[in-house]
N, C-alpha and C. Protein backbone atom coordinates (compact mmCIF):
# COMPACT_ATOMS: atom_id res chain seq x y z
N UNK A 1 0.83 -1.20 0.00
CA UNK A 1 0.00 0.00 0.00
C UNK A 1 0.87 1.26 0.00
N UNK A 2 1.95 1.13 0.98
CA UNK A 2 2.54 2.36 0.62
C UNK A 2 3.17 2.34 -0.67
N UNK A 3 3.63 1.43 -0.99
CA UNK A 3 4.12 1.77 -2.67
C UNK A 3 3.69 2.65 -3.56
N UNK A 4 2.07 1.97 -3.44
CA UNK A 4 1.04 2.28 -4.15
C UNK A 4 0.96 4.04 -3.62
N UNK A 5 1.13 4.37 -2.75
CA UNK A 5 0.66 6.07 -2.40
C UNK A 5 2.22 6.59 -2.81
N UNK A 6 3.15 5.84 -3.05
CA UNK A 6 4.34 6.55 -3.11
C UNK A 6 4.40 7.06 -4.79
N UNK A 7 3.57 6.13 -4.92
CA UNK A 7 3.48 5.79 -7.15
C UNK A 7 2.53 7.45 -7.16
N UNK A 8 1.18 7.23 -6.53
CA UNK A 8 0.48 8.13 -6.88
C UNK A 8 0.83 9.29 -6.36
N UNK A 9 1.85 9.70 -5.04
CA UNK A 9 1.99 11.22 -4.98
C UNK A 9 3.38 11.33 -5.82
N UNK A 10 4.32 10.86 -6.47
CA UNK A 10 4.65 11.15 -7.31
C UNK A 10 3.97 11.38 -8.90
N UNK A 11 3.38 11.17 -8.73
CA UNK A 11 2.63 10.85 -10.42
C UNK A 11 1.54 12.70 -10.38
N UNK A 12 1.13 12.54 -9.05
CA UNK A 12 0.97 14.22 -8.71
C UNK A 12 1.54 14.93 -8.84
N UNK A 13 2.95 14.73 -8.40
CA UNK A 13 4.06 15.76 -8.03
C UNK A 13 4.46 16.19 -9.72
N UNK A 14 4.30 15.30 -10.86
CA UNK A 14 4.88 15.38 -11.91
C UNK A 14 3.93 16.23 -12.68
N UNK A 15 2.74 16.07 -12.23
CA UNK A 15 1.78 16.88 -13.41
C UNK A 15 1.30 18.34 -12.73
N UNK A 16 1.71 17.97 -11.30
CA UNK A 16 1.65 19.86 -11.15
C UNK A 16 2.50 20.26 -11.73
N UNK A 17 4.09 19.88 -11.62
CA UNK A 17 4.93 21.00 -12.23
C UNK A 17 4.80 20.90 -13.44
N UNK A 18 4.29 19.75 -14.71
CA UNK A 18 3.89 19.79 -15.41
C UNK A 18 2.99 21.41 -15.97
N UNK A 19 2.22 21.02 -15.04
CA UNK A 19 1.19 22.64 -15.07
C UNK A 19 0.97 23.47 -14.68
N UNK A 20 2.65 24.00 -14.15
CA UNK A 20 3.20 25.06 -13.78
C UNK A 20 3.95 25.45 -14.70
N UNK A 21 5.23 24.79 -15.50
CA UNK A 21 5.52 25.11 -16.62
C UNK A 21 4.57 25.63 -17.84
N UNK A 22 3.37 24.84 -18.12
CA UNK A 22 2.32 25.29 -18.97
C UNK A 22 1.89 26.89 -18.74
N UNK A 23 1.69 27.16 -17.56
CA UNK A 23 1.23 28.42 -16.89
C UNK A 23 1.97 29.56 -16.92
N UNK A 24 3.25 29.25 -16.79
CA UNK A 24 4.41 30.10 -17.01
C UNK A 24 4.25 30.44 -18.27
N UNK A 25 4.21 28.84 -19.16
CA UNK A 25 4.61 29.66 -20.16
C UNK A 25 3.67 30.01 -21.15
N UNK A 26 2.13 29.89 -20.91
CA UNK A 26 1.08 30.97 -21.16
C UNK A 26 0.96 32.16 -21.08
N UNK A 27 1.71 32.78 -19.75
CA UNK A 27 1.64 33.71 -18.92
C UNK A 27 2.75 34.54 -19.59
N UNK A 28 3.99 34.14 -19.65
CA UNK A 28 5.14 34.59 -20.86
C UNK A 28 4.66 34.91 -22.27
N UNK A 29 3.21 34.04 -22.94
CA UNK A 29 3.19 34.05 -24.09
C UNK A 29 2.05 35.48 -24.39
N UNK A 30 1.33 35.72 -23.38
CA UNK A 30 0.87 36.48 -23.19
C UNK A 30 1.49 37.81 -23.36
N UNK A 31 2.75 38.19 -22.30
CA UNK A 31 2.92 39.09 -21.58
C UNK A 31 4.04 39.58 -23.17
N UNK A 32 4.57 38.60 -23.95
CA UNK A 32 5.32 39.16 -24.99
C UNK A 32 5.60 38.53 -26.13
N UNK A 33 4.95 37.02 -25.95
CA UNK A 33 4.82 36.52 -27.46
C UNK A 33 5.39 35.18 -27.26
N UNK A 34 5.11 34.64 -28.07
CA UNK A 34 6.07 33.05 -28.34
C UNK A 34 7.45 33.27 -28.73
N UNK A 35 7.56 34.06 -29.72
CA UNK A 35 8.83 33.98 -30.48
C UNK A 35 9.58 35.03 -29.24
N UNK A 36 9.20 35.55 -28.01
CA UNK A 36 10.42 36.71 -27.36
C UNK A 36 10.76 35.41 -26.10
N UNK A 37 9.82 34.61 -25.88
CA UNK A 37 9.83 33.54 -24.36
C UNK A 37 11.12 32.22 -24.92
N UNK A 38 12.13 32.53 -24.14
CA UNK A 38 12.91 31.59 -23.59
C UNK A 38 12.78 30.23 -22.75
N UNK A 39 13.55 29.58 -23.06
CA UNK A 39 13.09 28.03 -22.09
C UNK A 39 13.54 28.58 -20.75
N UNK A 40 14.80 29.39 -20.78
CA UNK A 40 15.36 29.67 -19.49
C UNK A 40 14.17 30.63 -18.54
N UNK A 41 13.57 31.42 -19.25
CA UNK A 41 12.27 32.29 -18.50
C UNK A 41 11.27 31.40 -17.82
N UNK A 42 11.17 30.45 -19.04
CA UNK A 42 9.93 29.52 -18.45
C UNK A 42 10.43 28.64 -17.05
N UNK A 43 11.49 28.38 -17.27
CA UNK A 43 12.04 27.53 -15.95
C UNK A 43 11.68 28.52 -14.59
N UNK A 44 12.50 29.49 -14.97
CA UNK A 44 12.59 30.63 -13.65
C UNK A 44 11.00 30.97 -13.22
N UNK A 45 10.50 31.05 -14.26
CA UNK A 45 8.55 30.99 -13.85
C UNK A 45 8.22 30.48 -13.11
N UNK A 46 8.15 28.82 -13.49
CA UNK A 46 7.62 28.06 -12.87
C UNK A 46 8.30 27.38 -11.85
N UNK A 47 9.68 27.92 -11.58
CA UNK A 47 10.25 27.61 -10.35
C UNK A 47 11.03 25.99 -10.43
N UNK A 48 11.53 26.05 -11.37
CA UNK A 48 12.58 24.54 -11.78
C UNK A 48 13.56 24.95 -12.86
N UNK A 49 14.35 23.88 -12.80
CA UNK A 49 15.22 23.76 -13.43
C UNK A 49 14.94 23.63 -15.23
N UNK A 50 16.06 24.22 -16.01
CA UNK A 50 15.59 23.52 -17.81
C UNK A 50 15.24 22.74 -18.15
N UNK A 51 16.20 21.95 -17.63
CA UNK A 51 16.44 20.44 -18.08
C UNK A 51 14.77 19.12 -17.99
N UNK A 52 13.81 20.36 -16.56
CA UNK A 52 12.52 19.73 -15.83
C UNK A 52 11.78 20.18 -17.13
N UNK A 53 11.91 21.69 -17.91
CA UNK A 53 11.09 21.75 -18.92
C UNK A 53 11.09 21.01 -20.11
N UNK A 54 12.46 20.58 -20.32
CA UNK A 54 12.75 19.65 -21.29
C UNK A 54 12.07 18.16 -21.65
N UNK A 55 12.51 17.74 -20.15
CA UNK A 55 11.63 16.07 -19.62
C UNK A 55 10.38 16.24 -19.70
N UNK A 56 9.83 17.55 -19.26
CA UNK A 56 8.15 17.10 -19.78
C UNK A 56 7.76 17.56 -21.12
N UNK A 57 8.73 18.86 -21.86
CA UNK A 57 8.09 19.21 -23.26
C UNK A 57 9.85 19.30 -23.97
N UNK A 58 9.90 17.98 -25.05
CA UNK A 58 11.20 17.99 -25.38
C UNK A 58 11.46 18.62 -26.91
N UNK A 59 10.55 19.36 -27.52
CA UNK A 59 10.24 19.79 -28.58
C UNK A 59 9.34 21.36 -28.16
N UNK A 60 9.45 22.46 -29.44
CA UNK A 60 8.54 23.35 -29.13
C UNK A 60 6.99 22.87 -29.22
N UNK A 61 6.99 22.12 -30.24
CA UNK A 61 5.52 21.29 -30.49
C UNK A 61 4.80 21.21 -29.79
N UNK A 62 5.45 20.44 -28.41
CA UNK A 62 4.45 19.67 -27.85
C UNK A 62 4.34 20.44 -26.52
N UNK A 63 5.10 21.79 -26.78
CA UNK A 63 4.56 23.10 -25.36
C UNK A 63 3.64 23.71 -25.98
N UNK A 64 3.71 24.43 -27.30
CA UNK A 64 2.90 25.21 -27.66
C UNK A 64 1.25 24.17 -27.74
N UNK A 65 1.19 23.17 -28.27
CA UNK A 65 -0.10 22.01 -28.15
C UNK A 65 -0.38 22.07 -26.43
N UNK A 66 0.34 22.07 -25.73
CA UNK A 66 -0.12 22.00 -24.21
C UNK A 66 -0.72 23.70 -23.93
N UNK A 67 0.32 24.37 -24.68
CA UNK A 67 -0.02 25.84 -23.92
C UNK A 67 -1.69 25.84 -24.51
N UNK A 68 -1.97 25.94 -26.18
CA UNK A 68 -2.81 26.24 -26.33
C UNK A 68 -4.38 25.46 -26.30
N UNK A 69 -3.77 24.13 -25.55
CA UNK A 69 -4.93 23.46 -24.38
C UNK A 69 -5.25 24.34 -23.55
N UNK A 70 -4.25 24.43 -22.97
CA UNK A 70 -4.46 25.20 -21.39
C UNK A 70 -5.61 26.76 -21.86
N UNK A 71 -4.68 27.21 -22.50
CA UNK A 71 -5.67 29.09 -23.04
C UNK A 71 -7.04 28.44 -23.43
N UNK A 72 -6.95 27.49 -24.48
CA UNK A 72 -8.27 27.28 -24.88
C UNK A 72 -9.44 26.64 -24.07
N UNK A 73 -8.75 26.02 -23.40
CA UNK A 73 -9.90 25.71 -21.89
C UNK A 73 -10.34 26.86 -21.01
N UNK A 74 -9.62 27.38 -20.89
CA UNK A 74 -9.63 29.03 -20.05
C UNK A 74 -10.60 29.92 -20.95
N UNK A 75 -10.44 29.96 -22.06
CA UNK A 75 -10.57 30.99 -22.96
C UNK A 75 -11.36 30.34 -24.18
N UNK A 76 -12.53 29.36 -23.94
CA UNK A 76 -13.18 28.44 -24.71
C UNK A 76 -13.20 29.63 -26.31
N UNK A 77 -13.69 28.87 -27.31
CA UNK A 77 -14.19 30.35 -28.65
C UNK A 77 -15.98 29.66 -28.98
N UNK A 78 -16.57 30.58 -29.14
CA UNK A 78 -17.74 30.53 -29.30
C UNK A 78 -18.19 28.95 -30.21
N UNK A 79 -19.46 28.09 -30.08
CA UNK A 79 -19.57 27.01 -30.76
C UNK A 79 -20.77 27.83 -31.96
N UNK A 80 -19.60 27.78 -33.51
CA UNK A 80 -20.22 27.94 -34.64
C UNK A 80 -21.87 27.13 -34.71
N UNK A 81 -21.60 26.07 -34.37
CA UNK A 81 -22.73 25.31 -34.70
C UNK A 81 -24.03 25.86 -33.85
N UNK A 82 -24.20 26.21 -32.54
CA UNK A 82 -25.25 27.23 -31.94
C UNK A 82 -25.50 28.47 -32.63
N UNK A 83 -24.82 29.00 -33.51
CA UNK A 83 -25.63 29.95 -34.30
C UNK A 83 -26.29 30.25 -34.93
N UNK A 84 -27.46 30.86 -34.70
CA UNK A 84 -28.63 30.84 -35.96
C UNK A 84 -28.61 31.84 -36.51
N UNK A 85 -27.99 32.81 -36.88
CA UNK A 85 -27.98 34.07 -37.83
C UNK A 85 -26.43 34.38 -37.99
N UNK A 86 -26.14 35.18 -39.05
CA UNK A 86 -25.06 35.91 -39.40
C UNK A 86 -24.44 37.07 -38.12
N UNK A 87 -25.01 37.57 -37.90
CA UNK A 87 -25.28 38.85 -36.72
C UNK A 87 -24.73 38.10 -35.50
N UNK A 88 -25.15 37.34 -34.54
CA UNK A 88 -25.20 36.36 -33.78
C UNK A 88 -23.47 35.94 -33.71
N UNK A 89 -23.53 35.09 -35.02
CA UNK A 89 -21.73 34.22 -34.93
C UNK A 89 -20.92 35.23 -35.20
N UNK A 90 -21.48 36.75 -35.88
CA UNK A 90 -20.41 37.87 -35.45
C UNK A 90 -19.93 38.08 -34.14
N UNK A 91 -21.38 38.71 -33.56
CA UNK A 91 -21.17 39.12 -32.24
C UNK A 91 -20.26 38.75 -31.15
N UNK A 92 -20.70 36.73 -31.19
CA UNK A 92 -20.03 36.01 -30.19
C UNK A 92 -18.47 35.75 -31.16
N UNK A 93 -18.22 36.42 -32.38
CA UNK A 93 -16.25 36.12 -32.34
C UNK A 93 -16.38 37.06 -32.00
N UNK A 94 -16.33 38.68 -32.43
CA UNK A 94 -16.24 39.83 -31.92
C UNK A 94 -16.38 39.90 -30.59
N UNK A 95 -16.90 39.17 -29.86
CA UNK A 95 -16.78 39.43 -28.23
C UNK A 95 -15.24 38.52 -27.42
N UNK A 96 -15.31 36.76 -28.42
CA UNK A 96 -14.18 36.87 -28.01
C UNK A 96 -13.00 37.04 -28.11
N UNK A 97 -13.00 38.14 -29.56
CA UNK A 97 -11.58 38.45 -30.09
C UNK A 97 -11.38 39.50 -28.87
N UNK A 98 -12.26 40.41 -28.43
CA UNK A 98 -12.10 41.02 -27.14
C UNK A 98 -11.50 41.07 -26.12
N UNK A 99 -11.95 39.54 -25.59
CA UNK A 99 -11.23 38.83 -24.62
C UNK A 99 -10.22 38.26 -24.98
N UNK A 100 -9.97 37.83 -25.90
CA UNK A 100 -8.60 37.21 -26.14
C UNK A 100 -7.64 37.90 -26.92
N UNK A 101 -7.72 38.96 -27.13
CA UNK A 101 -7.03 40.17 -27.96
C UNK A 101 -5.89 39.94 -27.94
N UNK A 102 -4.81 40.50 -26.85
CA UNK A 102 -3.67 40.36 -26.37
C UNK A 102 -3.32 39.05 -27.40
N UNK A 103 -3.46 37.86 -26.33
CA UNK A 103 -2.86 36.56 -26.91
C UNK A 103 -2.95 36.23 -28.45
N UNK A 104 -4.54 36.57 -29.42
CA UNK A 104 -4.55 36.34 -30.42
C UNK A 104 -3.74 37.03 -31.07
N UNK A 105 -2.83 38.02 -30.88
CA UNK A 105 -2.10 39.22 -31.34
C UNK A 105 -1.01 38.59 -31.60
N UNK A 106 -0.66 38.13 -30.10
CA UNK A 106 0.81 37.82 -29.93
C UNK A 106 1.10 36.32 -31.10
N UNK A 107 -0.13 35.51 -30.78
CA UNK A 107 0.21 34.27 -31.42
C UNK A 107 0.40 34.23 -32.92
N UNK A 108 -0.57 35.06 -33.70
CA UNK A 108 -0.74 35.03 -35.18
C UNK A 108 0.74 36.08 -35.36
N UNK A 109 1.09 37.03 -34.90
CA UNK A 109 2.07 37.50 -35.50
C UNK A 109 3.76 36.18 -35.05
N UNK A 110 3.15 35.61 -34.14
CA UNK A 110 4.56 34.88 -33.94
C UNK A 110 4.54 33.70 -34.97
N UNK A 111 3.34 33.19 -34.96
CA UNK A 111 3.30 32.30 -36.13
C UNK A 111 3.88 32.14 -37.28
N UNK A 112 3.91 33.65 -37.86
CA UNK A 112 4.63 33.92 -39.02
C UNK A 112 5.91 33.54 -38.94
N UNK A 113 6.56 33.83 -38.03
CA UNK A 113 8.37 33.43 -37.83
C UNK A 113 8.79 32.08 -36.78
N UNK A 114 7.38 31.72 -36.62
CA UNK A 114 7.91 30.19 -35.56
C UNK A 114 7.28 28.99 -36.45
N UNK A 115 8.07 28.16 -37.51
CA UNK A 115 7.04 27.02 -37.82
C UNK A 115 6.26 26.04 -37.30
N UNK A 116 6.91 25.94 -36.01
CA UNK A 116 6.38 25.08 -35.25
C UNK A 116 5.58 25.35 -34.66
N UNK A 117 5.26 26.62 -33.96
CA UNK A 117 3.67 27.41 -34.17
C UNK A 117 2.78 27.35 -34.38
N UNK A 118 3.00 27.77 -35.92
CA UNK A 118 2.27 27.66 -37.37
C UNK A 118 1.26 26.11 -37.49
N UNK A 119 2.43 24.97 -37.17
CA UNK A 119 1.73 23.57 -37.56
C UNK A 119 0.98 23.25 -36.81
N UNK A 120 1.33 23.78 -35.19
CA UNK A 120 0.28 23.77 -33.95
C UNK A 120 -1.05 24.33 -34.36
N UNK A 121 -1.11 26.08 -35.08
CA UNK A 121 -1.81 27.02 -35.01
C UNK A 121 -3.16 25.94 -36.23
N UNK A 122 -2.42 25.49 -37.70
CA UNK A 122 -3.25 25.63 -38.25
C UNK A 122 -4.51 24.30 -38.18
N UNK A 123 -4.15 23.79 -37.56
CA UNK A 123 -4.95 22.47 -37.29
C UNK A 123 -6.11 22.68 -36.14
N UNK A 124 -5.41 23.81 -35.47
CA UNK A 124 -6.41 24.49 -34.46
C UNK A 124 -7.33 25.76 -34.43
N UNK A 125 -6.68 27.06 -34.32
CA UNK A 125 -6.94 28.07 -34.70
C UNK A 125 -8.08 28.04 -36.57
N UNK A 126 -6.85 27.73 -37.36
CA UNK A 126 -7.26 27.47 -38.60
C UNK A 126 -8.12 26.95 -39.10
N UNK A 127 -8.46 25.42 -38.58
CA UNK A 127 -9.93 24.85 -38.71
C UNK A 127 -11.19 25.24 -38.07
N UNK A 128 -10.73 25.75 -37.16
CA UNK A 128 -11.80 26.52 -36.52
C UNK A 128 -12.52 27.87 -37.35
N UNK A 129 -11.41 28.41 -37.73
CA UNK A 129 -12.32 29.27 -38.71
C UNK A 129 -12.64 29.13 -39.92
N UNK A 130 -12.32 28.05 -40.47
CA UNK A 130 -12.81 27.02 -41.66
C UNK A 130 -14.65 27.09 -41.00
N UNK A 131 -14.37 26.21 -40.29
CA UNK A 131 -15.83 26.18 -39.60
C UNK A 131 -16.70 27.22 -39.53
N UNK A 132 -16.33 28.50 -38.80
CA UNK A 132 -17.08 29.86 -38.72
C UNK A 132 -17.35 29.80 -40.17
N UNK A 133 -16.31 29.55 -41.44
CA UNK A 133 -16.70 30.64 -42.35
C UNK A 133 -17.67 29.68 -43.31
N UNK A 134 -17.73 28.24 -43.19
CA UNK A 134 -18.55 27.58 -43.62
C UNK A 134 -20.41 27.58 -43.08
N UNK A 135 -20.33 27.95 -41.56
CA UNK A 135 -21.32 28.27 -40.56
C UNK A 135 -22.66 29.29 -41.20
N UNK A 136 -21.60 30.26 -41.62
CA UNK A 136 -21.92 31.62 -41.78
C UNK A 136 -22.47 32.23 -43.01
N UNK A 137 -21.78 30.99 -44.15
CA UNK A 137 -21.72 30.86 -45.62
C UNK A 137 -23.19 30.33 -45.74
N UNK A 138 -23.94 29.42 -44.75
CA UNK A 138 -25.26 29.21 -44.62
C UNK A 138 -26.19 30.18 -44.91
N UNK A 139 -26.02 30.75 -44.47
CA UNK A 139 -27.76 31.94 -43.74
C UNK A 139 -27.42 32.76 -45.68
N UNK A 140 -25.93 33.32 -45.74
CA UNK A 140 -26.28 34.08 -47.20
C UNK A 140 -25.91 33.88 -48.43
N UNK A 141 -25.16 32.26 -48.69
CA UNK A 141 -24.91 31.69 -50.03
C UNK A 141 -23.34 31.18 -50.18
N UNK A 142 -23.16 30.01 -50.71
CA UNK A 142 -21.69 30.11 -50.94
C UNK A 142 -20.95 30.27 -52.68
N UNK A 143 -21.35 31.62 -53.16
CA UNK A 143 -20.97 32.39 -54.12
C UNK A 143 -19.08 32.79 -53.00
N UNK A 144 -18.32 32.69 -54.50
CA UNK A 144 -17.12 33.16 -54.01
C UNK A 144 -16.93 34.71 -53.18
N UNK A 145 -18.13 35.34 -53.98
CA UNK A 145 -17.85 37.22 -53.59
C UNK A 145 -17.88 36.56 -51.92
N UNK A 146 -19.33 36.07 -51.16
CA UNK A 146 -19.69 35.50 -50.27
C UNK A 146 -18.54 34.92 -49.66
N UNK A 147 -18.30 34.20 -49.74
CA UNK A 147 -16.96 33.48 -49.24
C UNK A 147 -15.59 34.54 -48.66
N UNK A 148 -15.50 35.65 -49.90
CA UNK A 148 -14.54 36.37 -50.03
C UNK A 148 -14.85 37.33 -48.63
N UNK A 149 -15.80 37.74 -48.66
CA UNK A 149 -16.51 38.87 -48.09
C UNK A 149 -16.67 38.14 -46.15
N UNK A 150 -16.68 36.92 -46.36
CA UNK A 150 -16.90 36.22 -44.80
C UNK A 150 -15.66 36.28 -44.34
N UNK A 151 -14.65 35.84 -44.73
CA UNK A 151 -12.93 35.59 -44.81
C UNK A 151 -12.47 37.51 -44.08
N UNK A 152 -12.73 38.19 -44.72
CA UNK A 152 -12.50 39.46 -44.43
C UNK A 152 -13.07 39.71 -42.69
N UNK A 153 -14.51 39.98 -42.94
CA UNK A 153 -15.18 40.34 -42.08
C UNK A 153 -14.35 39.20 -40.27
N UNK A 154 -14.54 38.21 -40.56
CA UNK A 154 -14.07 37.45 -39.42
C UNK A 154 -12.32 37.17 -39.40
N UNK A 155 -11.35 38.16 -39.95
CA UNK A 155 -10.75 38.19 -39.92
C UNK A 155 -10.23 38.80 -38.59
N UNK A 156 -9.42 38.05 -37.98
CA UNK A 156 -8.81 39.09 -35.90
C UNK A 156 -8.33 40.47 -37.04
N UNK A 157 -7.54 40.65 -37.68
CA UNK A 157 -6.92 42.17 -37.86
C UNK A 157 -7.98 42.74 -38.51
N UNK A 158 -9.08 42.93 -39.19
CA UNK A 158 -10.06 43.25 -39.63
C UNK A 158 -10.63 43.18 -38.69
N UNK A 159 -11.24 42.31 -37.44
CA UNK A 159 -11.87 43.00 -36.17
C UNK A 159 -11.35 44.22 -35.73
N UNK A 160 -9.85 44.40 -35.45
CA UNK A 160 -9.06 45.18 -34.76
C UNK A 160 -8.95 46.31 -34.90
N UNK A 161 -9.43 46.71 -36.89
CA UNK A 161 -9.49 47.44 -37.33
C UNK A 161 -11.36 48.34 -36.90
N UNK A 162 -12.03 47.42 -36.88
CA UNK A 162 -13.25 47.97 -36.78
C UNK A 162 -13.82 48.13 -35.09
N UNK A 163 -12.62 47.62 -34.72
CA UNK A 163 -13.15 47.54 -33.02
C UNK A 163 -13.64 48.93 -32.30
N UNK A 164 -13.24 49.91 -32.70
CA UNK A 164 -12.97 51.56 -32.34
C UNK A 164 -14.14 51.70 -32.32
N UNK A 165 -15.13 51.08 -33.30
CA UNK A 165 -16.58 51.27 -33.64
C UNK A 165 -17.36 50.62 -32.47
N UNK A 166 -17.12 50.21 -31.46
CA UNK A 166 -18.07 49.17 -30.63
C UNK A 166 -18.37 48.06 -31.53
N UNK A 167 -18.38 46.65 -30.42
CA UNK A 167 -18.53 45.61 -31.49
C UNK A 167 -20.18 45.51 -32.04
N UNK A 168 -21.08 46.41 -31.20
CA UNK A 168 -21.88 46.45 -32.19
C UNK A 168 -22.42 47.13 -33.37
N UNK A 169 -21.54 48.10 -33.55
CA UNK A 169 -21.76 48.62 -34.68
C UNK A 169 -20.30 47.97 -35.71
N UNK A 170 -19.45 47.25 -35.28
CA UNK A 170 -18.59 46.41 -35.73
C UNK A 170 -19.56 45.39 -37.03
N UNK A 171 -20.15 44.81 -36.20
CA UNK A 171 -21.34 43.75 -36.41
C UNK A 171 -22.21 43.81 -37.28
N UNK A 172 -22.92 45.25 -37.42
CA UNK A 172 -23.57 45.91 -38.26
C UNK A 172 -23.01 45.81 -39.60
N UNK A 173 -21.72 46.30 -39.63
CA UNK A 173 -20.89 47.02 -40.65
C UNK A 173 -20.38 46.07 -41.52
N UNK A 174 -19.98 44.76 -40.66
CA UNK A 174 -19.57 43.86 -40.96
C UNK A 174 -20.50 42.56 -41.55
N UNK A 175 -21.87 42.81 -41.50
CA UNK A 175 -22.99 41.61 -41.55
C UNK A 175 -23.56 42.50 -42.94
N UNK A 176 -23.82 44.08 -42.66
CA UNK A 176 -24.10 44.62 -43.99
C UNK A 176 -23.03 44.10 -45.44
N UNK A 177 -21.81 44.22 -45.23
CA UNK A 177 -21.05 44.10 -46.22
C UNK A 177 -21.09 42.55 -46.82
N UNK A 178 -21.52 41.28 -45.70
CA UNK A 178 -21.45 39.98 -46.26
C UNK A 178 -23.02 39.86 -47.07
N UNK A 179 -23.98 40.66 -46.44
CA UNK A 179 -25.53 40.50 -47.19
C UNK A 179 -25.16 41.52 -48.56
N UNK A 180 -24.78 42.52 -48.65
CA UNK A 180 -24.76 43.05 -49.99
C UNK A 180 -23.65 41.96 -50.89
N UNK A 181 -22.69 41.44 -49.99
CA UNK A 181 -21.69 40.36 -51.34
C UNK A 181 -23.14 39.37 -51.43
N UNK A 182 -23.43 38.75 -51.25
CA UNK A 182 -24.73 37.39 -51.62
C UNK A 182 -26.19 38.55 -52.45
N UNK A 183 -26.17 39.74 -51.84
CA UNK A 183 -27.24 39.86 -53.16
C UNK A 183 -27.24 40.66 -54.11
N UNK A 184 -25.95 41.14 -54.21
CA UNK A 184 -25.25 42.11 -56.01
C UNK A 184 -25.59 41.12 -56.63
N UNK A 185 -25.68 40.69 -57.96
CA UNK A 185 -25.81 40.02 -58.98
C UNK A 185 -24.45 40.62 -59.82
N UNK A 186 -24.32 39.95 -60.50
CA UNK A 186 -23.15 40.41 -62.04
C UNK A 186 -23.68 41.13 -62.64
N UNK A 187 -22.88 42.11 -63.21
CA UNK A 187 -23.78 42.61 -64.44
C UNK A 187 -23.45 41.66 -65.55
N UNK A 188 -23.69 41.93 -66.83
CA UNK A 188 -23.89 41.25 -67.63
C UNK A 188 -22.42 41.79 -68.56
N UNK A 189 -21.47 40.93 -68.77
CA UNK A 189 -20.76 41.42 -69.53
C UNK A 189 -20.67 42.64 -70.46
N UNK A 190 -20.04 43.47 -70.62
CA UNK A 190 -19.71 45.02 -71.61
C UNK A 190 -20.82 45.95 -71.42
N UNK A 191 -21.53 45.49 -70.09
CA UNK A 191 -22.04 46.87 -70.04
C UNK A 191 -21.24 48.07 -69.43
N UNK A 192 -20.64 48.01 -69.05
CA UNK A 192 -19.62 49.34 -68.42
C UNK A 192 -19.39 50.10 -69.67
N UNK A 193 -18.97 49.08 -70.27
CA UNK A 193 -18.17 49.66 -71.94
C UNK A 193 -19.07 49.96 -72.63
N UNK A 194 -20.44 49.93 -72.62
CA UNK A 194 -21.38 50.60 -73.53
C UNK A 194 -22.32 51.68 -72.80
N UNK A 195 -21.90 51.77 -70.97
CA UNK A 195 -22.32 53.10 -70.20
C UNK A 195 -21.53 53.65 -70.95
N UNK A 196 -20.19 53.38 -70.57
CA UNK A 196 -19.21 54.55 -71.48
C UNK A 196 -18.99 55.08 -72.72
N UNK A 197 -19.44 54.85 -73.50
CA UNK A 197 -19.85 55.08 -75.06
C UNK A 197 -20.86 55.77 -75.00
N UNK A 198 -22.13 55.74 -74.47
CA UNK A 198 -23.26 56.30 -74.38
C UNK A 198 -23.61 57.72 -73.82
């Protein structure tokens, strides 16, 4: 029996500091990015040695996959599939690009210069907004303008840009522009060129 309690408060002891390192280095990724956080910072964080961050994450891979467990449990993103209008699956990303501002900032620009990031980011982040923009492509058509026009609008730096506006007039601005792409029609070939002649 004591074995047995010696097995399990070690097996404790390993996944707190386990998820103290994680915390640190959320908390680092936060405060200045992926690509500025050191292994040596993260150690001093979480109060151990390198070599302890190493044994539990021996690759960047498989910290950044833990870190962005950890944020995304904390920091759930709205479920596409509960939405019943265009307006609606705005609102709830626009509320939590809000909340998650900071971090979404730090991560997409580090992405660009960390590949290992990137391969984390797009299987996660990335499919996820596959999803939104397929969600959304519902309610007003999947014509390319449509498509084009969803991609924009639910874009984080295109929020960021319209945020100044309150997200509900964000929302507005942004739900007007995807309903006018689904109901312009084409014109009809050479008419421009025969306004202009005329």
């Amino acid at each position: 029996m004591a074995r047995k309690y010696e097995l399990k408060q070690r097996a404790e002891q390993v996944e707190e500091t386990r998820q103290r390192i994680v915390e640190a280095t959320s908390a680092l990724h936060l405060e200045r990015g992926p690509a500025a956080t050191s292994i040596a910072e993260i150690a001093r964080r979480a109060g151990v040695q390198r070599r302890t961050v190493y044994n539990h994450f021996p690759d960047d891979s498989t910290l950044f996959e833990a870190c962005s467990a950890h944020w995304g449990a904390l920091h759930p993103p709205p479920d596409p599939a509960g939405w019943t209008d265009l307006r609606q699956g705005l609102q709830e990303l626009y509320a939590w690009y809000r909340e998650t501002e900071r971090m979404t900032a730090n991560v997409l620009r580090d992405a660009e210069v960390l590949p290992s990031l990137r391969a984390v980011m797009e299987p996660g982040f990335g499919a996820y907004m596959e999803a939104v923009r397929d969600v959304l492509a519902r309610e007003v058509g999947r014509s390319r303008r449509v498509h084009a026009a969803i991609r924009l609008v639910i874009d984080f730096h295109s929020w960021r840009a319209l945020a100044p506006l309150g997200d509900e007039e964000a929302v507005e601005l942004s739900a007007g522009l995807v309903e006018l792409a689904g109901a312009r029609r084409s014109r009809p070939r050479g008419t421009r060129a025969r306004r202009a002649r005329s």
